[in-house]
Protein backbone atom coordinates (compact mmCIF):
# COMPACT_ATOMS: atom_id res chain seq x y z
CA UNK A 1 -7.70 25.63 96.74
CA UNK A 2 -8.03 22.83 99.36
CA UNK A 3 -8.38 20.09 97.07
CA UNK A 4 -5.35 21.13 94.93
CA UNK A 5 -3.39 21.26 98.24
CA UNK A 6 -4.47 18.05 98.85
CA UNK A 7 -3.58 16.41 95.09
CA UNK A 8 -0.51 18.06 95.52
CA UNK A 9 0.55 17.10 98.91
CA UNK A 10 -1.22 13.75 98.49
CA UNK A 11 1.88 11.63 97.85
CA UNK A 12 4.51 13.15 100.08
CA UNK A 13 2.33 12.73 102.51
CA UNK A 14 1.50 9.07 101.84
CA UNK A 15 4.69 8.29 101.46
CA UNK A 16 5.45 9.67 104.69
CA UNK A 17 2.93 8.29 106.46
CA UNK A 18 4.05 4.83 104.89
CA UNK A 19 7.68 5.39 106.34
CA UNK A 20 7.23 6.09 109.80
CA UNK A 21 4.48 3.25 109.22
CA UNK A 22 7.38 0.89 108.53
CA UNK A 23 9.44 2.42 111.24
CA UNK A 24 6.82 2.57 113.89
CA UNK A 25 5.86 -1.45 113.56
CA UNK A 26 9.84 -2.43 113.01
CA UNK A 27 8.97 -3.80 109.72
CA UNK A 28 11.95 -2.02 108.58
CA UNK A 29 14.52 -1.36 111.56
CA UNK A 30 17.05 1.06 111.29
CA UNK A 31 21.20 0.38 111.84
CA UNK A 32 24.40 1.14 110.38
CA UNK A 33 22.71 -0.32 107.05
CA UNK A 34 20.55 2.54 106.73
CA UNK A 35 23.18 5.40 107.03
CA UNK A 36 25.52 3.10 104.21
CA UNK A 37 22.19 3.06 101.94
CA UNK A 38 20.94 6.76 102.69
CA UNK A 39 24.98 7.75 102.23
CA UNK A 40 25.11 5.60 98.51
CA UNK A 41 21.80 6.97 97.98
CA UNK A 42 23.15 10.36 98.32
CA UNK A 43 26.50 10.13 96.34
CA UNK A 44 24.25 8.02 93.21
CA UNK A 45 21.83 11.23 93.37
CA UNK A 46 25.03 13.67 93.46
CA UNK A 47 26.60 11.63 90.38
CA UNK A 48 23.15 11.73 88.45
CA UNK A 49 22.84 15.42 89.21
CA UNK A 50 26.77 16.47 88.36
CA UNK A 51 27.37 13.37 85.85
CA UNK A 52 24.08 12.35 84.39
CA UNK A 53 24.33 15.06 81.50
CA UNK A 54 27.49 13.83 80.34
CA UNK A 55 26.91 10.60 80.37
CA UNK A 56 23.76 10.54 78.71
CA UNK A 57 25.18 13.37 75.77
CA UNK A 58 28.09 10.16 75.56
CA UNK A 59 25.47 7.46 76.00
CA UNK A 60 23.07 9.43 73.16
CA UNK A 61 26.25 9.84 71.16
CA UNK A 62 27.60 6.44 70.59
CA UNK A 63 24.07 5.76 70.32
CA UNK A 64 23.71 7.33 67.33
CA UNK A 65 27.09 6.27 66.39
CA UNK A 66 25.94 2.75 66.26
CA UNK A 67 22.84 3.82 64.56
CA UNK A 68 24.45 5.55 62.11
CA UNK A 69 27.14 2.75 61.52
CA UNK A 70 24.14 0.23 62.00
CA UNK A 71 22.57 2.76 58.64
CA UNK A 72 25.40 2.58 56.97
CA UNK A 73 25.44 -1.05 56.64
CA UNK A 74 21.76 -0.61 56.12
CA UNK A 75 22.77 1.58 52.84
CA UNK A 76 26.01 -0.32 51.67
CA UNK A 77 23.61 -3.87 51.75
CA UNK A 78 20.85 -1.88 49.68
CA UNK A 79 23.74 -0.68 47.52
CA UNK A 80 24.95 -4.20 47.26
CA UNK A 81 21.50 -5.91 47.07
CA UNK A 82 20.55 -3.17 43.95
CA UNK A 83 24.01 -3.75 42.04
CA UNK A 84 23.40 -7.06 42.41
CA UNK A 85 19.58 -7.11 41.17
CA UNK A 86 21.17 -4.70 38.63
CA UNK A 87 23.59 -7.34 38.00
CA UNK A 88 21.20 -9.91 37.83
CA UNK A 89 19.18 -8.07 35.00
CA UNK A 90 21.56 -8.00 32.79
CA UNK A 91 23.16 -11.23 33.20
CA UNK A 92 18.67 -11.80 32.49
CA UNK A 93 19.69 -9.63 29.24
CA UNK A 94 22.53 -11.26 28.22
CA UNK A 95 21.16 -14.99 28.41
CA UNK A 96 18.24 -13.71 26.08
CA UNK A 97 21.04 -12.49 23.26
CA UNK A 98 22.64 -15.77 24.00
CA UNK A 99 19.75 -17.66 22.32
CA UNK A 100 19.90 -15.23 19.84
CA UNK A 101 23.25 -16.19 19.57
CA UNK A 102 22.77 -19.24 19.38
CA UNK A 103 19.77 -18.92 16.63
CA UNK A 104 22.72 -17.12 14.72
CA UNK A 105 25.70 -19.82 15.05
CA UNK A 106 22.65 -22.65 14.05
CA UNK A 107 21.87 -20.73 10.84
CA UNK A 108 26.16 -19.73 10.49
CA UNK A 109 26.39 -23.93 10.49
CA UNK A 110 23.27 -24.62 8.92
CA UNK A 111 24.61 -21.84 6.38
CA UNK A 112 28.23 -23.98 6.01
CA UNK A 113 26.54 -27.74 5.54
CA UNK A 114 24.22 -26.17 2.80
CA UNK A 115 27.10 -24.73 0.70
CA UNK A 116 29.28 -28.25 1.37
CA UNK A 117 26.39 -29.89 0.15
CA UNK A 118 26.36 -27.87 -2.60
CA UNK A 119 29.71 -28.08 -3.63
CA UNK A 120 29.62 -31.74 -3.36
CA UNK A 121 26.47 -31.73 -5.55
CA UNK A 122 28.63 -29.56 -8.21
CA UNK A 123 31.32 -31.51 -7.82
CA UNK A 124 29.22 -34.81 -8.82
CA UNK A 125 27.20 -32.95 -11.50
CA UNK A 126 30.81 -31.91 -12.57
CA UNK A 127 32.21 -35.27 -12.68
CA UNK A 128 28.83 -37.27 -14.17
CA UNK A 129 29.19 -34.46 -17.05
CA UNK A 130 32.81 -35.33 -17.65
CA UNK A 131 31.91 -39.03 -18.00
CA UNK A 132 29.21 -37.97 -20.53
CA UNK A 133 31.47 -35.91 -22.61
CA UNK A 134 33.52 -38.78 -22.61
CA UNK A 135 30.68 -40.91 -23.85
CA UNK A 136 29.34 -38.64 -26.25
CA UNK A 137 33.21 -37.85 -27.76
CA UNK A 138 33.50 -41.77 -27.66
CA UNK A 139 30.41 -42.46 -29.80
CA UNK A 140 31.10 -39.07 -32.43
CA UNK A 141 34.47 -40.40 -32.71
CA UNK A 142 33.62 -43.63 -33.67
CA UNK A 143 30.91 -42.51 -35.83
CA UNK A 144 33.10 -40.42 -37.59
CA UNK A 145 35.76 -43.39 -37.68
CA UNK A 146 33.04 -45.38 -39.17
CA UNK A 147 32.00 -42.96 -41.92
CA UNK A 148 35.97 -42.28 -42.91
CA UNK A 149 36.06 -46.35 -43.17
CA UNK A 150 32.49 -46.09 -45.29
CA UNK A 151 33.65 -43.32 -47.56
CA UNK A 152 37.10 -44.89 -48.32
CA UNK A 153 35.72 -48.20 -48.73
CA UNK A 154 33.65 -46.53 -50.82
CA UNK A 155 36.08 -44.81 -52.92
CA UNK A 156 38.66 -47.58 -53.20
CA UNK A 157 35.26 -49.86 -54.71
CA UNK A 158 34.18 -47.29 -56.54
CA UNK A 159 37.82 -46.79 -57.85
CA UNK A 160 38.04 -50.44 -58.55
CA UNK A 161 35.11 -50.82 -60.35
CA UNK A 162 36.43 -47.67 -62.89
CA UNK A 163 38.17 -49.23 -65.76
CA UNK A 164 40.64 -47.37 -68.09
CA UNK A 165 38.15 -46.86 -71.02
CA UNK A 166 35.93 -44.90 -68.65
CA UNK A 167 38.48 -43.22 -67.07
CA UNK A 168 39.46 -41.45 -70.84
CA UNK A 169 35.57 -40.73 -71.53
CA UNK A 170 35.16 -39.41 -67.97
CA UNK A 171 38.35 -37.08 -68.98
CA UNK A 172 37.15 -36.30 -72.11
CA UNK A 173 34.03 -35.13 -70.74
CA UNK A 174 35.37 -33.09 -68.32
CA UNK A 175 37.25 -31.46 -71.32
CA UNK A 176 33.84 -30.96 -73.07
CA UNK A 177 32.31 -29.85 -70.12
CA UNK A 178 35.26 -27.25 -69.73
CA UNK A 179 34.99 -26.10 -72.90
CA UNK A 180 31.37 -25.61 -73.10
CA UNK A 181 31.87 -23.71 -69.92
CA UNK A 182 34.15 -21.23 -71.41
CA UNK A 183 32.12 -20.69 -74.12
CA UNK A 184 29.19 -19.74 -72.22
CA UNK A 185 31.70 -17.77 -69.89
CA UNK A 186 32.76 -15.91 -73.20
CA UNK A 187 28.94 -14.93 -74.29
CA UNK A 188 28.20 -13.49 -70.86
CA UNK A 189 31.11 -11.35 -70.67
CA UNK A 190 29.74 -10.33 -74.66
CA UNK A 191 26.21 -9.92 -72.78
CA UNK A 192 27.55 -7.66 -70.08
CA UNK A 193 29.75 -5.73 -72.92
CA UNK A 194 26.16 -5.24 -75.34
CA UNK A 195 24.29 -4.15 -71.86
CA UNK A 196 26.53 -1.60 -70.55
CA UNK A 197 27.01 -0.19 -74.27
CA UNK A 198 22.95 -0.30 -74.42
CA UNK A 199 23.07 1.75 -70.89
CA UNK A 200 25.64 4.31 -72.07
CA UNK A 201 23.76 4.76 -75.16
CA UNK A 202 20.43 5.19 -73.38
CA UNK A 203 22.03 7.77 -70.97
CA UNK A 204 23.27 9.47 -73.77
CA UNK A 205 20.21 9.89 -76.39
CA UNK A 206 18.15 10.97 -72.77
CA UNK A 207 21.01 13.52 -71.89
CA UNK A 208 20.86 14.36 -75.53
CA UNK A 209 16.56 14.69 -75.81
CA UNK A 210 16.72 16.93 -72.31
CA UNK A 211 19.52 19.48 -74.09
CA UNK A 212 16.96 19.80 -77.40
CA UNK A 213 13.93 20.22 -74.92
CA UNK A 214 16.26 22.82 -73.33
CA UNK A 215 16.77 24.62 -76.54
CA UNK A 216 13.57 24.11 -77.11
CA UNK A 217 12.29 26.34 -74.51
CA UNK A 218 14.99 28.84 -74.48
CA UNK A 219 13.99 29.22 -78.67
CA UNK A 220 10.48 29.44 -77.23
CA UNK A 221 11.38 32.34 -75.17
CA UNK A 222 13.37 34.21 -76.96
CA UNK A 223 10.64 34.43 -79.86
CA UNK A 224 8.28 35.85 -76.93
CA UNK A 225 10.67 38.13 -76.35
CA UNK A 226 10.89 39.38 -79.78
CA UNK A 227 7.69 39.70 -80.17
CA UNK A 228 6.88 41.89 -77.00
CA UNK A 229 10.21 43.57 -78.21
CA UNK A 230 8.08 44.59 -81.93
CA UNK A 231 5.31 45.52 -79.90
CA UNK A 232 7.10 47.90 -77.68
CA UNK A 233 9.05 49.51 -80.77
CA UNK A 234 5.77 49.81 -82.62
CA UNK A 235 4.62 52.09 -79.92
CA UNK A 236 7.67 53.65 -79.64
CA UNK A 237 8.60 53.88 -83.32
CA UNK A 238 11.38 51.44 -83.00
CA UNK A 239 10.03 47.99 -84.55
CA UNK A 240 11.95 48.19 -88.09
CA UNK A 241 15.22 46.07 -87.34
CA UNK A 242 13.01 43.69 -85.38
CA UNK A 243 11.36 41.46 -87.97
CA UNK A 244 15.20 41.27 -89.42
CA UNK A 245 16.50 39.86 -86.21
CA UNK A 246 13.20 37.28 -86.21
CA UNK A 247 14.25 36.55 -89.65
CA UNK A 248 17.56 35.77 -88.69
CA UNK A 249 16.77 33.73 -85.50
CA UNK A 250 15.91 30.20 -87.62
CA UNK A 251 19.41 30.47 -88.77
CA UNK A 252 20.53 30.75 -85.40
CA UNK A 253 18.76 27.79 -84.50
């Protein structure tokens, strides 16, 4: 009980003990100084007591105020630093399609100077074929020209060298020759004539030769018929005007 007393007591009383101390050896010597500072003193630890809640609910308060503005900013810059990094990415994005761009445009022109180059190589294959054309119609023509000179050159020597007397036995030949071929012309259409009167005639002794083999038969069967007719009547009694029609039947015939 004592000793917590003593802890408690302990440091008004050293500070006590220290003040009259500092009175008693006029380290510190009291005047009109001392009532200013103990009246001060007074109206600061009134103010604290009556103000100090206020102030420090208005001190706290634009405190957080400034934190909160101060957080803000915080926020907005990380906004801004992310739209930005954001921003950054795909401008990242977009300079990789740019090279495929690029690799696209390269093959577009590489695309346009391989179909020039192949129209120009037409356009000479074209042209170099026009020239030969021109050559080859250039050499047929002037072969032909040279075989239309031959052949009349040929003719008017060969005409020439004909003199009248051969010209009348070349005629008269021809008038042999004509002749002759009418004859023969004559005997085939007689050939023709005797081979389509040898086909009718064939057609017709064949068409004749199947209608006796038809009579033929039906003869054949009607004398079977007879006879099964005189064997039925001679079992029935009947067979007496039978042997007259089987007399009868080679007149028929």
């Amino acid at each position: 009980m004592l000793s917590r007393l003593v802890l408690r007591a302990g440091p008004y009383m050293l500070g006590t003990g220290l003040l009259l101390y500092l009175l008693s050896k006029e380290i510190y010597v009291v005047n009109h100084e001392t009532a200013a500072a103990a009246c001060i003193l007074t109206v600061i630890i009134y103010g604290i007591k009556k103000f100090g809640g206020d102030v420090a609910a208005f001190a706290d308060k634009l405190n957080e105020e400034k934190l909160a503005s101060a957080k803000a900013m915080k926020n907005d810059s990380i906004e801004m630093l992310q739209k930005a990094i954001e921003e950054e990415k795909k401008e990242q994005w977009r300079a990789e399609g740019h090279s495929y761009l690029f690799d696209a445009k390269r093959n577009n022109i590489a695309m346009l100077l391989e179909t020039n180059y192949r129209e120009r190589l037409l356009m000479v294959y074209n042209e170099v074929k026009k020239r030969l054309d021109y050559q080859v119609a250039m050499q047929n023509l002037k072969r032909q020209k040279e075989q239309d000179h031959m052949i009349q050159w040929v003719e008017k020597s060969v005409i020439q060298s004909i003199t009248p007397q051969q010209q009348k036995e070349s005629i008269a030949k021809c008038i042999l020759d004509l002749k002759a071929l009418s004859k023969s012309a004559h005997a085939a259409v007689r050939e023709i004539l005797y081979m389509s009167l040898a086909f009718v005639c064939g057609v017709l002794v064949t068409v004749l030769v199947f209608a006796i083999i038809c009579l033929f038969r039906k003869m054949a069967s009607f004398g079977l018929f007879i006879e099964r007719a005189e064997l039925s009547g001679q079992s029935f009694g009947l067979g007496q005007g039978l042997p007259q029609m089987r007399n009868e039947m080679p007149e028929l015939s």
